[in-house]
C-alpha atoms as a PDB file:
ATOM      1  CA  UNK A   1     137.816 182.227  65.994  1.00  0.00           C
ATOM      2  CA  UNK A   2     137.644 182.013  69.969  1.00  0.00           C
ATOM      3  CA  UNK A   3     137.285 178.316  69.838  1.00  0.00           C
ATOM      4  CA  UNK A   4     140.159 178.122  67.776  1.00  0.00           C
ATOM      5  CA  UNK A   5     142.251 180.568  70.127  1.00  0.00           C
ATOM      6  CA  UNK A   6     141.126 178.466  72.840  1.00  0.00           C
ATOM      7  CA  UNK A   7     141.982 175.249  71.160  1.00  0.00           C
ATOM      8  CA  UNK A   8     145.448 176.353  70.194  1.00  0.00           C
ATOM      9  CA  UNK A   9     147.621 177.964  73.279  1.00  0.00           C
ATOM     10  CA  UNK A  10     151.127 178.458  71.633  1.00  0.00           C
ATOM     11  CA  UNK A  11     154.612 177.591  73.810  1.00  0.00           C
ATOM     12  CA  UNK A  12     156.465 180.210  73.179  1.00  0.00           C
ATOM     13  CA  UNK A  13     160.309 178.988  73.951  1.00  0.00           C
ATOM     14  CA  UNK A  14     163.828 181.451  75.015  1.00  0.00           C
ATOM     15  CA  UNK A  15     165.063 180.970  72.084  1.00  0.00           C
ATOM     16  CA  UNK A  16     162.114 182.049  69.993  1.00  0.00           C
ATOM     17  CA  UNK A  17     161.534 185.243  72.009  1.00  0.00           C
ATOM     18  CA  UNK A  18     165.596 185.575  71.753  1.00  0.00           C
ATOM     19  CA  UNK A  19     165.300 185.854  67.910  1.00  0.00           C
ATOM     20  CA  UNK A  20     162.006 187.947  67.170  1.00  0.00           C
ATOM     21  CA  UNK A  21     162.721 190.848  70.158  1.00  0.00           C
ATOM     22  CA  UNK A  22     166.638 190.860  68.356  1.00  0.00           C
ATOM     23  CA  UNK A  23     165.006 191.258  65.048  1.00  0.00           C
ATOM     24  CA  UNK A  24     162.118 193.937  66.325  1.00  0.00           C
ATOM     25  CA  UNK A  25     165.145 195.788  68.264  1.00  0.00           C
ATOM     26  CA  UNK A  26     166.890 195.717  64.661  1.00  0.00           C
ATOM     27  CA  UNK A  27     164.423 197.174  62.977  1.00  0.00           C
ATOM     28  CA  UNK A  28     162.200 199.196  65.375  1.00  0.00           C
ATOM     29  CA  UNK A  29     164.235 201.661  66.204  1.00  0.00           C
ATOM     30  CA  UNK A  30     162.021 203.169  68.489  1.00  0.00           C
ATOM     31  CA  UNK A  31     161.190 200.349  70.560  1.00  0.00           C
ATOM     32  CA  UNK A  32     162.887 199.746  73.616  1.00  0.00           C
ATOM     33  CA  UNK A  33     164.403 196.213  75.301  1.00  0.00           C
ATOM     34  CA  UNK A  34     161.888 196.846  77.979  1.00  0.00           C
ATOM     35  CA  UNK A  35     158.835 197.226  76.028  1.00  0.00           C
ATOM     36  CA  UNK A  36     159.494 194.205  74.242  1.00  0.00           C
ATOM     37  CA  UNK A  37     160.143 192.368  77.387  1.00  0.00           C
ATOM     38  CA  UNK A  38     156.607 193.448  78.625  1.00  0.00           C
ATOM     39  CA  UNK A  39     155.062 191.990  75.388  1.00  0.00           C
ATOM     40  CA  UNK A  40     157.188 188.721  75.627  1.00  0.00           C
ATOM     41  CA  UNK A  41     156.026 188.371  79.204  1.00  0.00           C
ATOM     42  CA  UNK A  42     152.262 189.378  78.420  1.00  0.00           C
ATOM     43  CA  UNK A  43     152.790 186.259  75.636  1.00  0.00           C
ATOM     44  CA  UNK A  44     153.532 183.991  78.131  1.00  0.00           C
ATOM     45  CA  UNK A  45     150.745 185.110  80.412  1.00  0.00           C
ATOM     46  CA  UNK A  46     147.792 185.192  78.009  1.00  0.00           C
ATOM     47  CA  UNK A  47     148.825 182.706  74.959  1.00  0.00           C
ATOM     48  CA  UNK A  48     150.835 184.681  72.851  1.00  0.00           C
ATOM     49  CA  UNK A  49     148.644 185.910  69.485  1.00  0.00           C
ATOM     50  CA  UNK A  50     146.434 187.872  70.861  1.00  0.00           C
ATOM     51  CA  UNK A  51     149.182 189.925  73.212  1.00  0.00           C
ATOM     52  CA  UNK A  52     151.995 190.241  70.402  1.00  0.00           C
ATOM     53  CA  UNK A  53     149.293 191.797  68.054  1.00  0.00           C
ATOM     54  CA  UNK A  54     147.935 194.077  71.279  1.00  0.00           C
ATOM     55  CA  UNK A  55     151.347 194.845  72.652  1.00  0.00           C
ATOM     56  CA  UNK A  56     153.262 195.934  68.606  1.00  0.00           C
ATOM     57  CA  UNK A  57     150.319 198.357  68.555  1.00  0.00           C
ATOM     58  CA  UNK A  58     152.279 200.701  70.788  1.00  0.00           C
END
């Protein structure tokens, strides 16, 4: 699975992260705009997978 992770470093675009943190903000009511920025900016960083599943563990 690491070679594959390594192999495969998703691009996340604006407009992607636009549409999931509108739908998490929809329907997590507890999360917050800022927490989700932190895990859009940590999917950037580090490749995306591995951070969204880290980061919606909150």
């Amino acid at each position: 699975m690491r070679l594959a992770v390594r192999l495969y470093q998703p691009k996340w675009t604006d407009a992607i992260h636009e549409e999931w943190i509108s739908n998490v903000l929809q329907n997590r009511l507890e999360l917050t705009l800022a927490q989700l920025t932190r895990t859009r900016e940590l999917m950037n960083r580090h490749g995306g997978v591995n951070a969204w599943y880290l980061c919606m563990r909150l």
